[in-house]
C-alpha atoms as a PDB file:
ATOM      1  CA  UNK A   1     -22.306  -7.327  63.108  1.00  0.00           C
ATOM      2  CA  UNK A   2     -26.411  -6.402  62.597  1.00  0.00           C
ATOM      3  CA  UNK A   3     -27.840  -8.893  60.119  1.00  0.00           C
ATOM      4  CA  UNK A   4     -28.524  -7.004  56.736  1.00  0.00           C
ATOM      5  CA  UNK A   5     -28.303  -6.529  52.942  1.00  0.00           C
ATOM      6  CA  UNK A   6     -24.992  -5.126  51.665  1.00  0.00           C
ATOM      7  CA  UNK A   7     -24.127  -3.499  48.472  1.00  0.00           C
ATOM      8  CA  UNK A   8     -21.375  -1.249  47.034  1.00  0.00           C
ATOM      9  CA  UNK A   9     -21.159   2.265  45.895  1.00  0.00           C
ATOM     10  CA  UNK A  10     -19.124   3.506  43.491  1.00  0.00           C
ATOM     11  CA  UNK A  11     -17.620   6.576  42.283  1.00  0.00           C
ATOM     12  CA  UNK A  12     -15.827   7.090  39.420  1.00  0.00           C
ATOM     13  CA  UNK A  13     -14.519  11.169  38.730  1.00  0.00           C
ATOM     14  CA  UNK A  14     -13.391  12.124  35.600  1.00  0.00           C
ATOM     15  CA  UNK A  15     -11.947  15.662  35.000  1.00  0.00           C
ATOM     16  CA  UNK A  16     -10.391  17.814  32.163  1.00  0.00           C
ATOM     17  CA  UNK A  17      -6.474  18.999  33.751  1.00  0.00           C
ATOM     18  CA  UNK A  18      -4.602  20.225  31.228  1.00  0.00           C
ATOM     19  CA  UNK A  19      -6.164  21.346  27.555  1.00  0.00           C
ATOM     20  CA  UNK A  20      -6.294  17.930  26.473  1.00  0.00           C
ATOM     21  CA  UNK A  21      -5.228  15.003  28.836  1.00  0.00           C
ATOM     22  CA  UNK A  22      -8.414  13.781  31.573  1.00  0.00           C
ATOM     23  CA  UNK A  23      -7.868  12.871  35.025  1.00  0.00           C
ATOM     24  CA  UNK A  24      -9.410  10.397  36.824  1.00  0.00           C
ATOM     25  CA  UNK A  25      -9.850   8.968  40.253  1.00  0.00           C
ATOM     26  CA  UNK A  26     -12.100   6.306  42.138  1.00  0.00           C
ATOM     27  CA  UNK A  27     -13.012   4.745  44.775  1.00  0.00           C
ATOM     28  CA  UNK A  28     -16.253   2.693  45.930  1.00  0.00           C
ATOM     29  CA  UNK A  29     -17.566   1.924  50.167  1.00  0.00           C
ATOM     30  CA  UNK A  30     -19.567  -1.034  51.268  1.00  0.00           C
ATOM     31  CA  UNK A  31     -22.786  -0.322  52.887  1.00  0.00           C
ATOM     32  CA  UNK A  32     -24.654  -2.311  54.708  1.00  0.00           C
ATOM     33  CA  UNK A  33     -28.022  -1.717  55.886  1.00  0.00           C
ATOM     34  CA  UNK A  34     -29.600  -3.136  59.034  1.00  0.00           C
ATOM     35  CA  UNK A  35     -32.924  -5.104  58.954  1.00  0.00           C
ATOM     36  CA  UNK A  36     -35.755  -2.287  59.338  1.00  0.00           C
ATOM     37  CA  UNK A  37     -33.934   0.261  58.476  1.00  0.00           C
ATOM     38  CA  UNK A  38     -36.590   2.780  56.831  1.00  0.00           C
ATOM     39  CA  UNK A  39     -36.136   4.034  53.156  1.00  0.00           C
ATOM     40  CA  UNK A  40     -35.120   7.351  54.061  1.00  0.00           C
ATOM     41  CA  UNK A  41     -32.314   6.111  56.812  1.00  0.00           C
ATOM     42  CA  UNK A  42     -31.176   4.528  53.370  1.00  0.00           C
ATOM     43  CA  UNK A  43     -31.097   7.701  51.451  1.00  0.00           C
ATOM     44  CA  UNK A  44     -29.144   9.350  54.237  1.00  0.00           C
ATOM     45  CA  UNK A  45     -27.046   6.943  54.603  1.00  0.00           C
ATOM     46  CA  UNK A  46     -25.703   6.565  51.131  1.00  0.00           C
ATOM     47  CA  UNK A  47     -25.791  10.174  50.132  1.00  0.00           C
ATOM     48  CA  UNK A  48     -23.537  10.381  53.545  1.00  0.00           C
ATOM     49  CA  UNK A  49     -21.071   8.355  52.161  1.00  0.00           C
ATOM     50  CA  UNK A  50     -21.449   9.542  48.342  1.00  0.00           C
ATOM     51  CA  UNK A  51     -20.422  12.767  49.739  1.00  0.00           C
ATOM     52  CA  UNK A  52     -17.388  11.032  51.467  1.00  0.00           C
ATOM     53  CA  UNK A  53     -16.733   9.221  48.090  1.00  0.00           C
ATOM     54  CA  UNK A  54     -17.106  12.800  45.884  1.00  0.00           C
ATOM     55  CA  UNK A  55     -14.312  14.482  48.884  1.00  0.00           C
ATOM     56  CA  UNK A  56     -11.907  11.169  48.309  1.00  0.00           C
ATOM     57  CA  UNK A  57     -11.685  11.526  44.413  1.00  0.00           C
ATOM     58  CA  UNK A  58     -11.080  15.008  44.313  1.00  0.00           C
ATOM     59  CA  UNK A  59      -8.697  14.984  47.159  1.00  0.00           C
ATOM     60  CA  UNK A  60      -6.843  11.987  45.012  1.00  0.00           C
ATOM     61  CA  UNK A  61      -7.010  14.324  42.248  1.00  0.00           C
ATOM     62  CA  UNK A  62      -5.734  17.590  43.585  1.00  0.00           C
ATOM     63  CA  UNK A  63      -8.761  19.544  43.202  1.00  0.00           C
ATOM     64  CA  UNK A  64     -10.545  22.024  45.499  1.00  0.00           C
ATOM     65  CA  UNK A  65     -14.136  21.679  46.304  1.00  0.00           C
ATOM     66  CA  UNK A  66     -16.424  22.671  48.848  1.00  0.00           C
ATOM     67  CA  UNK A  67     -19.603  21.133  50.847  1.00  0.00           C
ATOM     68  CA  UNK A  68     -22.961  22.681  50.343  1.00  0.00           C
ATOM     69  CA  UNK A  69     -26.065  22.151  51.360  1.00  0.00           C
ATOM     70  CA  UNK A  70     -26.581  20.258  47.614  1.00  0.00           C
ATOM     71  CA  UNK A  71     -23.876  18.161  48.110  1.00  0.00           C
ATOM     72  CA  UNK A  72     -19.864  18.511  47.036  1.00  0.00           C
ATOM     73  CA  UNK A  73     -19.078  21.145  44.527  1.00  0.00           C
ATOM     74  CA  UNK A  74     -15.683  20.951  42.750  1.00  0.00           C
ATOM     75  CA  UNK A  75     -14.384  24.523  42.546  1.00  0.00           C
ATOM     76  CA  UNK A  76     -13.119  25.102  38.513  1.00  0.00           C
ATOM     77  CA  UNK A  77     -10.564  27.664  39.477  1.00  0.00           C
ATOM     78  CA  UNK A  78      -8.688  24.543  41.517  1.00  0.00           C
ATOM     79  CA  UNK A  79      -8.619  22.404  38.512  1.00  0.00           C
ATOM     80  CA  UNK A  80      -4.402  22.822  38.124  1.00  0.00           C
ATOM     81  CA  UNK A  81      -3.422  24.399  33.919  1.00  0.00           C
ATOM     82  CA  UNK A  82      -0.183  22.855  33.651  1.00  0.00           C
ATOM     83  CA  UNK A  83      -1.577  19.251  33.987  1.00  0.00           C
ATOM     84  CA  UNK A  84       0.585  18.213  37.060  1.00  0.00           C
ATOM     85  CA  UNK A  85      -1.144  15.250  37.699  1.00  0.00           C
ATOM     86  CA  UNK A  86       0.293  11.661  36.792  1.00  0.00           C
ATOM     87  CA  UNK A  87      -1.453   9.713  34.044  1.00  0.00           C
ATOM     88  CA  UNK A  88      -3.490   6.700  35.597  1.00  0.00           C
ATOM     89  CA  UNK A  89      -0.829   4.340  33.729  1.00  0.00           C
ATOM     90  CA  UNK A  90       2.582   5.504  32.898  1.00  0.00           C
ATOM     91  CA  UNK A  91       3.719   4.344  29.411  1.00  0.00           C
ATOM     92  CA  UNK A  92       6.924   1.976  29.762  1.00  0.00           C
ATOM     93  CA  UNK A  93      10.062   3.176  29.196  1.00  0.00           C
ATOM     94  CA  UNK A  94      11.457   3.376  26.006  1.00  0.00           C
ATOM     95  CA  UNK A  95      14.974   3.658  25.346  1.00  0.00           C
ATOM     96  CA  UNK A  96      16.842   6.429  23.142  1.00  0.00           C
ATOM     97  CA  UNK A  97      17.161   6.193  19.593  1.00  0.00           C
ATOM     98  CA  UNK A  98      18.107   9.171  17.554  1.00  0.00           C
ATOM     99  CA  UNK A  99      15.788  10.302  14.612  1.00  0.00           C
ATOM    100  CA  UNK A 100      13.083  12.869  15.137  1.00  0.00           C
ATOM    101  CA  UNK A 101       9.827  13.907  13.783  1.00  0.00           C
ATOM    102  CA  UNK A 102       9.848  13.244  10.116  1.00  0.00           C
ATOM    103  CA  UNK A 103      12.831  10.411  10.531  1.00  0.00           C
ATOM    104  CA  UNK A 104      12.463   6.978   8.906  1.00  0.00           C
ATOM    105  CA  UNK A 105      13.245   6.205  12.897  1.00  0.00           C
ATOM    106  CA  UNK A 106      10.187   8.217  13.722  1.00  0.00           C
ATOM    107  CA  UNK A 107       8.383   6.422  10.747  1.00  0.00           C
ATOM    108  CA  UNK A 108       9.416   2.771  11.830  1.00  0.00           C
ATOM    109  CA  UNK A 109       7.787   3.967  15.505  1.00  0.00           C
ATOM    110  CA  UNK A 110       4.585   5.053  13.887  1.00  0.00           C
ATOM    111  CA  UNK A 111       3.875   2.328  12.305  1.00  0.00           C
ATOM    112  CA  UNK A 112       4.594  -0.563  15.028  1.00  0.00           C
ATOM    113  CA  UNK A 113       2.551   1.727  17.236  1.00  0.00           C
ATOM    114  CA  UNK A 114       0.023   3.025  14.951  1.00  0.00           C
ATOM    115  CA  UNK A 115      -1.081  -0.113  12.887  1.00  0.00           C
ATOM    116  CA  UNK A 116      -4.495   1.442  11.399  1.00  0.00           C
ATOM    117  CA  UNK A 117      -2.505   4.237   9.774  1.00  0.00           C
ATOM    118  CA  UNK A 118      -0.947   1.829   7.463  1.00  0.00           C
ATOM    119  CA  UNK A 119      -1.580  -0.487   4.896  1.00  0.00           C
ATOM    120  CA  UNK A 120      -0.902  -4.022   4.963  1.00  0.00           C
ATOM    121  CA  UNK A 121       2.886  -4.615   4.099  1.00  0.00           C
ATOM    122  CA  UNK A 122       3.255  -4.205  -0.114  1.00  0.00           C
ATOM    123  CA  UNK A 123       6.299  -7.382   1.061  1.00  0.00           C
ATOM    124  CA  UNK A 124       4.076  -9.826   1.613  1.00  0.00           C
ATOM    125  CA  UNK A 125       2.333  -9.409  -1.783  1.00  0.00           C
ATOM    126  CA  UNK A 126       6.101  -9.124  -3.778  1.00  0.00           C
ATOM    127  CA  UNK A 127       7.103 -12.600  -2.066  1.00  0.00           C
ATOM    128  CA  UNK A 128       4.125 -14.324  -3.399  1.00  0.00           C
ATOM    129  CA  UNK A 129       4.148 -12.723  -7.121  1.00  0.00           C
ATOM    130  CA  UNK A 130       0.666 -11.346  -6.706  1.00  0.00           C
ATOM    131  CA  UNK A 131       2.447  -7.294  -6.767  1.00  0.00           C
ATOM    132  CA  UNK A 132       4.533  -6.097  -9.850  1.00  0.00           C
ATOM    133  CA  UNK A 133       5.992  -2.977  -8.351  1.00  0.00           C
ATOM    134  CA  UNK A 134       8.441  -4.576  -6.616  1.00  0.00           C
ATOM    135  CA  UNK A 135      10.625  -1.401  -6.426  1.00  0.00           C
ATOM    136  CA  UNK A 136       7.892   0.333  -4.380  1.00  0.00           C
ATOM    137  CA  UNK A 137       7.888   0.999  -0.409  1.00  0.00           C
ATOM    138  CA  UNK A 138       7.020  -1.917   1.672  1.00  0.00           C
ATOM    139  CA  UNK A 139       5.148  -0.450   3.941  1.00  0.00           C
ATOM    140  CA  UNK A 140       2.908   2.854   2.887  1.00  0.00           C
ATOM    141  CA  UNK A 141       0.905   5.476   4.855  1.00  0.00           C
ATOM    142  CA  UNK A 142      -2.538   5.506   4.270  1.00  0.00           C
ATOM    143  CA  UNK A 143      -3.322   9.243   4.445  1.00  0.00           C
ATOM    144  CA  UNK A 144       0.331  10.483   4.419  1.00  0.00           C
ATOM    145  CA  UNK A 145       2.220   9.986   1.052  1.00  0.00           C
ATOM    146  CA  UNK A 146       5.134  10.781   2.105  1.00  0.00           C
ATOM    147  CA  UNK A 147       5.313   8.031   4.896  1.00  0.00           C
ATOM    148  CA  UNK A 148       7.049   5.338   3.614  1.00  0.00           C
ATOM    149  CA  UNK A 149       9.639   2.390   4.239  1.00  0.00           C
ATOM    150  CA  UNK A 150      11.707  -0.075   2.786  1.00  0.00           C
ATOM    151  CA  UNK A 151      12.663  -3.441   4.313  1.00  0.00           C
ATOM    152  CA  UNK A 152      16.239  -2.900   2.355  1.00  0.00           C
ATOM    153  CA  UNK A 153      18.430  -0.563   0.640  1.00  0.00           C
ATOM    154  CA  UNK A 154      19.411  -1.163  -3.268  1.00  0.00           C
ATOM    155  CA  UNK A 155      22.516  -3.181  -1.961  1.00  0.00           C
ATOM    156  CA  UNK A 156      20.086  -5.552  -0.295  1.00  0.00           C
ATOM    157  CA  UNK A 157      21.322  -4.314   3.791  1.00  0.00           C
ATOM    158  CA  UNK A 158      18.638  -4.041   6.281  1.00  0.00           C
ATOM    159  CA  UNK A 159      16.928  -0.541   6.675  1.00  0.00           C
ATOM    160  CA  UNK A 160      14.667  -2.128   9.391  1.00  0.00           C
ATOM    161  CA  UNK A 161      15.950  -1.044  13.229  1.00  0.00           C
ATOM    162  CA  UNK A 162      16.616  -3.468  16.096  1.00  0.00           C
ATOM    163  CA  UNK A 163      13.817  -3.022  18.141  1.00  0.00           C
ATOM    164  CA  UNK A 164      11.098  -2.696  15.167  1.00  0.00           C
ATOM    165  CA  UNK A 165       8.498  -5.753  15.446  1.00  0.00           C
ATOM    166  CA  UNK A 166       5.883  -5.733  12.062  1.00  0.00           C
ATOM    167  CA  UNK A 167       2.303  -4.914  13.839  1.00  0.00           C
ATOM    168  CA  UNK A 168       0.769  -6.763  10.754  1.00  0.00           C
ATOM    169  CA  UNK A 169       3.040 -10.337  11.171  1.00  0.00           C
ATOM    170  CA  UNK A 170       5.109 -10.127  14.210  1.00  0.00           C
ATOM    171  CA  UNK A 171       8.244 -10.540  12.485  1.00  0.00           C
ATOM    172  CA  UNK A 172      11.634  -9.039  13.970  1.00  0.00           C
ATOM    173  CA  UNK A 173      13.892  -7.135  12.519  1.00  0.00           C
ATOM    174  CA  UNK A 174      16.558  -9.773  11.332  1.00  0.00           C
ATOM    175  CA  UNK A 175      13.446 -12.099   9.760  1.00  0.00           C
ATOM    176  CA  UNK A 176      12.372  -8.456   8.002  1.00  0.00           C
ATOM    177  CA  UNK A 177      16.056  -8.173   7.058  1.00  0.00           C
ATOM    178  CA  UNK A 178      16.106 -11.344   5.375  1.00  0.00           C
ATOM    179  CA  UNK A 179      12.905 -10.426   3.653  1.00  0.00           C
ATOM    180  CA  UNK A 180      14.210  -7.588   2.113  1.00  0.00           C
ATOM    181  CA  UNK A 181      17.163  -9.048   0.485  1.00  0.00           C
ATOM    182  CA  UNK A 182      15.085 -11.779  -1.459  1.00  0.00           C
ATOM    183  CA  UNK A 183      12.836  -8.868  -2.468  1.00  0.00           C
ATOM    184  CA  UNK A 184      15.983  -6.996  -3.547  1.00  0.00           C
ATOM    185  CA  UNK A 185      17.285 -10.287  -5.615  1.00  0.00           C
ATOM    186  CA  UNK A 186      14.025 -10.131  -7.578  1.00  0.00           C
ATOM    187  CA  UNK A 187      14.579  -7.105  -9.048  1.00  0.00           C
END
């Protein structure tokens, strides 16, 4: 192999598939340039294999494009409506649970996965005496009033599901369980 100075190129494509969800490929080349090579064998040389790099990413993201004299040209008629393309990372599984949009289920859900939305857990506050309303929700929405959730029913049995964990402490749902019923012995 020549002697010379190597260095990587990168290429990073991001693109619009669907109305709302981005695609995105890419992909990066070595290049290394032989002692005396002159400044414009450089230029040639990596716009050569930009090109290649531009073809690879929208070949990995099943997009049309063409080669002009200016380079490669993605073609906005290829770019595919119904937003076939796979996300870069698929979300893990999650198992069934019935409850849909407007369920406590669907509640529980938001919050573990939505932690901002929510204010710290009122529980917390009724355990240590420093919140009087102890017959309010233990967990409240902070723009949606109509979001909230209870650790326990009046007859002190769990409301909390299985898989919930609390964003705010990390407790599972028996340890939440528990929590509830000395809240409910207070009142």
């Amino acid at each position: 192999m020549p002697e010379g100075n190597s260095f990587t190129v990168f290429r990073r494509q991001v693109i619009q598939t669907g109305e709302y969800e981005p695609a995105e490929a890419s992909c990066s080349v070595t290049i290394t340039v032989t002692d005396g090579a002159t400044q414009e064998e450089i230029v040639k040389q990596i716009e050569e294999w930009g090109t290649t790099l531009d073809m690879a990413n929208y070949e990995a993201l099943g997009v049309g494009y063409e080669v002009t004299e200016q380079g490669v040209r993605r073609l906005s008629k290829s770019v595919p409506s119904n937003n076939a393309s796979d996300p870069v990372a698929k979300p893990a599984a999650r198992p069934e649970r019935s409850g849909g949009v407007g369920s406590k289920e669907s509640y529980w859900d938001d919050l573990m996965n939505n932690k901002g939305d929510w204010w710290n857990p009122n529980w917390e506050k009724k355990l240590d005496g420093t919140f009087n309303n102890l017959k309010g929700p233990d967990y409240k929405h902070k723009k949606d009033n109509d979001k909230a959730l209870w650790l326990s029913n009046q007859d002190g049995s769990s409301q909390v599901p299985d898989h919930f964990v609390c964003p705010f402490t990390n407790k599972n749902s028996d340890e939440l369980g528990k929590i509830g019923k000395q809240i409910r012995a207070r009142i």
